[in-house]
C-alpha atoms as a PDB file:
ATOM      1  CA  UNK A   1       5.909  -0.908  22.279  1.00  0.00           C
ATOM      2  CA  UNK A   2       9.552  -1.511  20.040  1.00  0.00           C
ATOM      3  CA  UNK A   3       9.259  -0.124  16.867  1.00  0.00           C
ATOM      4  CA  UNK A   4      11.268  -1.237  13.785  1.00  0.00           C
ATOM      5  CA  UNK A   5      14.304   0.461  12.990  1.00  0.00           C
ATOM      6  CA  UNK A   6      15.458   1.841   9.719  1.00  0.00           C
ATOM      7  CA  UNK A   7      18.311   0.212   7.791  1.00  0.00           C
ATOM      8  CA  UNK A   8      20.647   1.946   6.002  1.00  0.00           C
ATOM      9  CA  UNK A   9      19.585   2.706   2.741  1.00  0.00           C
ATOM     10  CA  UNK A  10      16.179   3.543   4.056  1.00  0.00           C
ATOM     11  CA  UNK A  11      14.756   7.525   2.938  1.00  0.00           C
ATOM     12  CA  UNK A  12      13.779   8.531   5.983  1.00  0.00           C
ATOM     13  CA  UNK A  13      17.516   8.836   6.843  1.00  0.00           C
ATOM     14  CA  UNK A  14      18.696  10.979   5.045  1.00  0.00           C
ATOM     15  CA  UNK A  15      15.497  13.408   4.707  1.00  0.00           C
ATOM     16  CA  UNK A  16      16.079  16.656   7.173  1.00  0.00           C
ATOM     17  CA  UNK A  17      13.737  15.872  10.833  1.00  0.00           C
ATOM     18  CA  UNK A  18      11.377  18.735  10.813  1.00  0.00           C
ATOM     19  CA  UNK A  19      10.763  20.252  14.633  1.00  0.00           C
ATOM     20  CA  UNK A  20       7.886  19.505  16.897  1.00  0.00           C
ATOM     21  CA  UNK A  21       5.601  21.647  18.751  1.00  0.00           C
ATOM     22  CA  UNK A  22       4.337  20.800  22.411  1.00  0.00           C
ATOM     23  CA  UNK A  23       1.272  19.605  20.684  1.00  0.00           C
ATOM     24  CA  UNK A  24       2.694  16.486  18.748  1.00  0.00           C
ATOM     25  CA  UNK A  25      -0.108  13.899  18.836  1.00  0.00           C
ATOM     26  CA  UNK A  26       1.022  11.367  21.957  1.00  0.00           C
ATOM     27  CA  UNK A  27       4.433  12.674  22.236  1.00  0.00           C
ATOM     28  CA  UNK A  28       4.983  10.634  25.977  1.00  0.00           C
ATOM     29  CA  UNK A  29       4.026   7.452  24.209  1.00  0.00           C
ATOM     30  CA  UNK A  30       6.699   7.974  21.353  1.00  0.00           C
ATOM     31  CA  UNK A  31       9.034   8.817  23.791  1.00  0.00           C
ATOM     32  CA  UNK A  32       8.251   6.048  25.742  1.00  0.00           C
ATOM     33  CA  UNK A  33       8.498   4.021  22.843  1.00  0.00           C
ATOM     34  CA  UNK A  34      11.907   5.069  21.077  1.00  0.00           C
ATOM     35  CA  UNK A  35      13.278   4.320  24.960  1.00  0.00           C
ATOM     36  CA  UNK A  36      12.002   0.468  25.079  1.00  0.00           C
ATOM     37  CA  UNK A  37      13.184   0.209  21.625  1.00  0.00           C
ATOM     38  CA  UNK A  38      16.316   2.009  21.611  1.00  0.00           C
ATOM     39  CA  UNK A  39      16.979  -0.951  25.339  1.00  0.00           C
ATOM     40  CA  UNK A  40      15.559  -3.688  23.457  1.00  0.00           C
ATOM     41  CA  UNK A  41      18.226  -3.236  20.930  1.00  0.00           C
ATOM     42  CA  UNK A  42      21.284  -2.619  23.115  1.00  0.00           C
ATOM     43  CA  UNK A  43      21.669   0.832  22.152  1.00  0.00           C
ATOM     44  CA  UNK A  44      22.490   4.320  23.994  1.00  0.00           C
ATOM     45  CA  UNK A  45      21.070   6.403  21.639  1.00  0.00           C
ATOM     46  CA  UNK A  46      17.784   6.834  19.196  1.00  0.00           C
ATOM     47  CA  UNK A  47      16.744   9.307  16.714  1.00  0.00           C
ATOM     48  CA  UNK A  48      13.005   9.608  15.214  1.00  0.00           C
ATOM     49  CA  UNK A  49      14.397   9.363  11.462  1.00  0.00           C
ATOM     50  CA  UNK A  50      15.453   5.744  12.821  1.00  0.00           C
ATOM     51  CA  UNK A  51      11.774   4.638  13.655  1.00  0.00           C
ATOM     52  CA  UNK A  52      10.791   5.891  10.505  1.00  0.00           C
ATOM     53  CA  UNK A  53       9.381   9.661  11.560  1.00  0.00           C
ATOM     54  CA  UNK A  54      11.517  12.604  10.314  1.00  0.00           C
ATOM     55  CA  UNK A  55      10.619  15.010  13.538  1.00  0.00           C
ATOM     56  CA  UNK A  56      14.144  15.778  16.255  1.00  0.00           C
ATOM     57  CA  UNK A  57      13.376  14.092  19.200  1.00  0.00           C
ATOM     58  CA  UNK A  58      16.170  11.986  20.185  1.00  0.00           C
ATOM     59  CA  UNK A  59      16.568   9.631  23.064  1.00  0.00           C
ATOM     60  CA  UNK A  60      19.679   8.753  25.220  1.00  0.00           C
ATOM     61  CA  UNK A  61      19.886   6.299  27.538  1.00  0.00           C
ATOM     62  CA  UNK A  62      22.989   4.419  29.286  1.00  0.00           C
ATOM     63  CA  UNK A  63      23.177   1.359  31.284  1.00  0.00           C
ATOM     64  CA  UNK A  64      25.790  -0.514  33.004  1.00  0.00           C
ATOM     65  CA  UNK A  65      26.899  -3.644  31.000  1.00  0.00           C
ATOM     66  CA  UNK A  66      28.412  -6.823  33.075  1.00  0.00           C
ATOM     67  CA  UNK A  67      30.688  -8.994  30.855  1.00  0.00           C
ATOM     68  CA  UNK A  68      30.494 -11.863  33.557  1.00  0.00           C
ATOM     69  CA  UNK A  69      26.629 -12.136  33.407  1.00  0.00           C
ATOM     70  CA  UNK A  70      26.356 -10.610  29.988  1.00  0.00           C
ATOM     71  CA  UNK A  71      23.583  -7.952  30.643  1.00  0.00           C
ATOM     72  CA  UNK A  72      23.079  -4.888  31.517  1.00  0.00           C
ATOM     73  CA  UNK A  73      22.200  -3.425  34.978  1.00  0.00           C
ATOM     74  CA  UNK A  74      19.615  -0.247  35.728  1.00  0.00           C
ATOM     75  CA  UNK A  75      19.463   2.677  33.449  1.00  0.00           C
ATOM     76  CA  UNK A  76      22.284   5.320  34.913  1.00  0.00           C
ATOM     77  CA  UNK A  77      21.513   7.827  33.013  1.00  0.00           C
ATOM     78  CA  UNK A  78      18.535   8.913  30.402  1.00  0.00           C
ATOM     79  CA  UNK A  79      18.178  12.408  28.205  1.00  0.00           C
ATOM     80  CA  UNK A  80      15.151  13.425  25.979  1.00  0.00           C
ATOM     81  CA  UNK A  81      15.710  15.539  23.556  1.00  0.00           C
ATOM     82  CA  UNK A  82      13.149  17.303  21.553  1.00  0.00           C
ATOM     83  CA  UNK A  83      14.337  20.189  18.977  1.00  0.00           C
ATOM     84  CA  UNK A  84      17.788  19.831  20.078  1.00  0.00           C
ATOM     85  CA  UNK A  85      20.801  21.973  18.830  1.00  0.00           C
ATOM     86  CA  UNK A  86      24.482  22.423  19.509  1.00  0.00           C
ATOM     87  CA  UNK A  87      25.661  25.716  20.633  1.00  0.00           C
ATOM     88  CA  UNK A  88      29.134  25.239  20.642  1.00  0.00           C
ATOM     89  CA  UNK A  89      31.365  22.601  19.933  1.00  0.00           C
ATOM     90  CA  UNK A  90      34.759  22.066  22.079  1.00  0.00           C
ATOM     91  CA  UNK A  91      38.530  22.373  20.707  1.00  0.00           C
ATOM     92  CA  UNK A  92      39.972  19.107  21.687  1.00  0.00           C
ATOM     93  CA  UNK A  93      38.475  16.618  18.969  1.00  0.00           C
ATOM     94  CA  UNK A  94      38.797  12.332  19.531  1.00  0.00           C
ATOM     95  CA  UNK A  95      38.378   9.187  17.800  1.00  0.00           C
ATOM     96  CA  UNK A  96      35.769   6.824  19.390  1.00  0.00           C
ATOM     97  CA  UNK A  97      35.038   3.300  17.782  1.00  0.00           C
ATOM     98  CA  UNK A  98      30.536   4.249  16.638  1.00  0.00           C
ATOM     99  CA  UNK A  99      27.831   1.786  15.765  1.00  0.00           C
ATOM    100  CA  UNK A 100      24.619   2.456  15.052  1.00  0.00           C
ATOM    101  CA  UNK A 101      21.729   0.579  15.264  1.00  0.00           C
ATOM    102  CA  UNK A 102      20.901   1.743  11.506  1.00  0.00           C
ATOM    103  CA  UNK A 103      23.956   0.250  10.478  1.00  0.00           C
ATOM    104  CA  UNK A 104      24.182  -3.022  12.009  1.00  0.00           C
ATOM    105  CA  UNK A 105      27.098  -5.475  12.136  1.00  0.00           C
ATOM    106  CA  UNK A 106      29.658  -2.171  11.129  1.00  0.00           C
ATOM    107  CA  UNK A 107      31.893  -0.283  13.353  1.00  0.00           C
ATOM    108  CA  UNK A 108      34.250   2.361  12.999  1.00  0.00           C
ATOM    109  CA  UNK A 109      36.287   5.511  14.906  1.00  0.00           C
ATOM    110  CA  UNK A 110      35.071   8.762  13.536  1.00  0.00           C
ATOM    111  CA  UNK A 111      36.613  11.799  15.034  1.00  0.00           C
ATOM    112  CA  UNK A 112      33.836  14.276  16.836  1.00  0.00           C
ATOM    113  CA  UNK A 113      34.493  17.048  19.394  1.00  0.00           C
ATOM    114  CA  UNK A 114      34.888  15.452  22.781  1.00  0.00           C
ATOM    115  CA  UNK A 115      32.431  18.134  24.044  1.00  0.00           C
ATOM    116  CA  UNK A 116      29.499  20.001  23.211  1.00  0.00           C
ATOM    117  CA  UNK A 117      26.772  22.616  24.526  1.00  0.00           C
ATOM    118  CA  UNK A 118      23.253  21.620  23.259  1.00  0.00           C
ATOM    119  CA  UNK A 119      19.795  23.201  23.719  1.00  0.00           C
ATOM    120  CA  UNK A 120      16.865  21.379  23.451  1.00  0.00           C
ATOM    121  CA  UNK A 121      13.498  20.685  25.219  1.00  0.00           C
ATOM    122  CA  UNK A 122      12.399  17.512  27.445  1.00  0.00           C
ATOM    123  CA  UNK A 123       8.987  15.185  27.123  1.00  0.00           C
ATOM    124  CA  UNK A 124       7.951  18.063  29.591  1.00  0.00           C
ATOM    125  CA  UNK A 125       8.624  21.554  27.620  1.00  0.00           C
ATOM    126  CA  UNK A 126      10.801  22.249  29.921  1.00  0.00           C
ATOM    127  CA  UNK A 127      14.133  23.951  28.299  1.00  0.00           C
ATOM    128  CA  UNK A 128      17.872  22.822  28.952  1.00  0.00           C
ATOM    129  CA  UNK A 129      21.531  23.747  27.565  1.00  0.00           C
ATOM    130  CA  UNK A 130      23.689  20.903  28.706  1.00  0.00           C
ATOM    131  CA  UNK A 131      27.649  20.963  28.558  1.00  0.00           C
ATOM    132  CA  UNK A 132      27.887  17.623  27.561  1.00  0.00           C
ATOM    133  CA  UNK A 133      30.831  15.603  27.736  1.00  0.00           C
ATOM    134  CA  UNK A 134      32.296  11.820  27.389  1.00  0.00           C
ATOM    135  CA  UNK A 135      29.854   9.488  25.835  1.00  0.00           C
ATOM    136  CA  UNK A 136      27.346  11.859  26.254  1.00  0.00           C
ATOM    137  CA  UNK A 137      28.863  14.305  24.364  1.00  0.00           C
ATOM    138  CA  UNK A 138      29.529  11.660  21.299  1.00  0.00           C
ATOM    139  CA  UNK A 139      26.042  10.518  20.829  1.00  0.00           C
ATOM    140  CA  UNK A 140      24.296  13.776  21.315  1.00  0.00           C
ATOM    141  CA  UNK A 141      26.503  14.239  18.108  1.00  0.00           C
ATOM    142  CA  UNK A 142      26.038  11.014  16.442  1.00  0.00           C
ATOM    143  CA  UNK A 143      22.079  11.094  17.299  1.00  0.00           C
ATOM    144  CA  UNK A 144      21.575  14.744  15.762  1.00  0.00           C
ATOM    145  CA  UNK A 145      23.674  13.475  12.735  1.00  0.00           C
ATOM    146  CA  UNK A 146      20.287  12.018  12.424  1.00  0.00           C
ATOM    147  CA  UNK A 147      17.895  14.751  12.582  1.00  0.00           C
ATOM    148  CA  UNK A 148      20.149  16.198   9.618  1.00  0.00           C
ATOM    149  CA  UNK A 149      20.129  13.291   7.486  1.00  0.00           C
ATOM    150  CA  UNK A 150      23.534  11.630   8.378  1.00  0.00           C
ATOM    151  CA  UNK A 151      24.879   8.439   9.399  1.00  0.00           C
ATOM    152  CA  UNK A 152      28.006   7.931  10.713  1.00  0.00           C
ATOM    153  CA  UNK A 153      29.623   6.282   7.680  1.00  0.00           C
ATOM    154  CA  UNK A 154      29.289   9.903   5.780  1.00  0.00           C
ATOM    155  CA  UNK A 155      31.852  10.974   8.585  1.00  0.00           C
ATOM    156  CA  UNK A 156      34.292   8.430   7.272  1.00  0.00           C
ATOM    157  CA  UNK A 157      37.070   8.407   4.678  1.00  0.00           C
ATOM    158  CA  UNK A 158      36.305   8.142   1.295  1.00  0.00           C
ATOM    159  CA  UNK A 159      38.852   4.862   1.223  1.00  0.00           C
ATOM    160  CA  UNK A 160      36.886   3.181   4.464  1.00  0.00           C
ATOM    161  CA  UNK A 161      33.565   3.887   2.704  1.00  0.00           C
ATOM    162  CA  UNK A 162      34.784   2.307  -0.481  1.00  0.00           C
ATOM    163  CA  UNK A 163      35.722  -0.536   1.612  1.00  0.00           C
ATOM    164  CA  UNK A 164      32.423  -0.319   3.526  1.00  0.00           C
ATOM    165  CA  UNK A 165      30.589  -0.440   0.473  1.00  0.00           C
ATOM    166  CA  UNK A 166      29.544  -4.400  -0.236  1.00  0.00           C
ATOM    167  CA  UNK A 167      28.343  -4.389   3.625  1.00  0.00           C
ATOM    168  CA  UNK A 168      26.640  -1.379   3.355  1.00  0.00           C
ATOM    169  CA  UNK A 169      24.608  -2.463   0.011  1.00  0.00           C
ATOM    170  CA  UNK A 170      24.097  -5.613   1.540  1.00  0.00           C
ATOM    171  CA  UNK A 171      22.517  -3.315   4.595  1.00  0.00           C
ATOM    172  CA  UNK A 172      20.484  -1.289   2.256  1.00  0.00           C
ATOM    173  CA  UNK A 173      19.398  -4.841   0.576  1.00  0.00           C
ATOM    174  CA  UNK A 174      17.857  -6.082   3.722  1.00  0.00           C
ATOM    175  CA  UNK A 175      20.976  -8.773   4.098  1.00  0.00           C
ATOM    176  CA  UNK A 176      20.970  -8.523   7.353  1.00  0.00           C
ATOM    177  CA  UNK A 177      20.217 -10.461  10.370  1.00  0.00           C
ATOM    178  CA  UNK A 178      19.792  -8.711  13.558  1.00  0.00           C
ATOM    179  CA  UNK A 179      17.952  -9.445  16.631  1.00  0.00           C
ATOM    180  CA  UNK A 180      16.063  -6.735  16.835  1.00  0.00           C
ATOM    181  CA  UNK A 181      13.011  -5.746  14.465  1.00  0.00           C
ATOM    182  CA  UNK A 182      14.117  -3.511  10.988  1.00  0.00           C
ATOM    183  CA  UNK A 183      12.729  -1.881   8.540  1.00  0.00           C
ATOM    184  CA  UNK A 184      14.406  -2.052   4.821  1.00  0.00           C
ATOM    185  CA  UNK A 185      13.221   0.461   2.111  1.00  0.00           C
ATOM    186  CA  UNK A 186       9.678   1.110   2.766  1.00  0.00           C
ATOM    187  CA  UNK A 187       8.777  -2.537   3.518  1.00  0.00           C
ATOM    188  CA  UNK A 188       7.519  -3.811   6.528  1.00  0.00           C
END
């Protein structure tokens, strides 16, 4: 089932994800669901806060895209994270151009670590420390951003956000048009 997606401006957001426990109430069906929401919306990552429930679990998913055709091919590549934390963060650091599915219609380069070693749990309880890297690395990052009340426009400048600002209150306004389902400000 795709869920609605939080727009900027929206509490849950910025509110600190509480863990889980391997007994979250249908915790395969969530996951399930942030994955067919997080495809239906073109996206490679998916935080709870973003669907409206402040608990970490965070999906990533990637998928080959084909400009000729215009869609994407099989999933590649697909993490679950539940309770997820990073060890370690590498020296070299990078700027990468981020959207976010929270903040439609905006894009920017933010400068994040261009590696990372994170802990969490799968849908399964069963424990992992990856070294991420690449992509991977950069939306682990930009996903548990999330589960600590971030967006990626807090990683900006003060001069881009000030610039950013009429786009992002139009956001927060529900002035927006996407193609996937949102959810503005506590209304449906």
């Amino acid at each position: 089932m795709i869920l609605p997606i939080v727009g900027y401006g929206h509490p849950t957001l910025r509110k600190v994800a509480q863990p889980i426990t391997k007994e979250y109430p249908n915790l395969k069906e969530l996951v399930a669901n942030m994955y067919e929401t997080m495809y239906g919306a073109d996206g490679v990552g998916l935080a709870a806060p973003q669907v409206d429930l402040s608990i970490r679990v965070v999906v990533i998913g990637f998928r080959p895209y084909d400009e000729k055709t215009d869609s994407y091919g099989e999933v590649t590549e697909q993490h679950t994270l539940i309770n997820p934390e990073i060890l370690a963060f590498g020296d070299e650091k990078d700027y990468f151009n981020e959207g976010c599915l929270s903040v439609p219609d905006i894009h920017e380069d933010v400068l994040r670590p261009t590696t990372v070693k994170v802990h969490y749990w799968d849908e399964n309880w069963e424990e992992h420390t990856d070294d991420a890297t690449g992509l991977y690395a950069r939306v682990v990052q930009h996903e548990l951003d999330h589960l600590d009340g971030k967006v990626f426009t807090d990683r900006l400048s003060s001069l881009r956000k000030t610039l950013l600002k009429r786009k992002l209150n139009d956001i927060a306004a529900g002035k927006i048009r996407t193609r996937y389902k949102m959810k503005m400000n506590n209304r449906k």
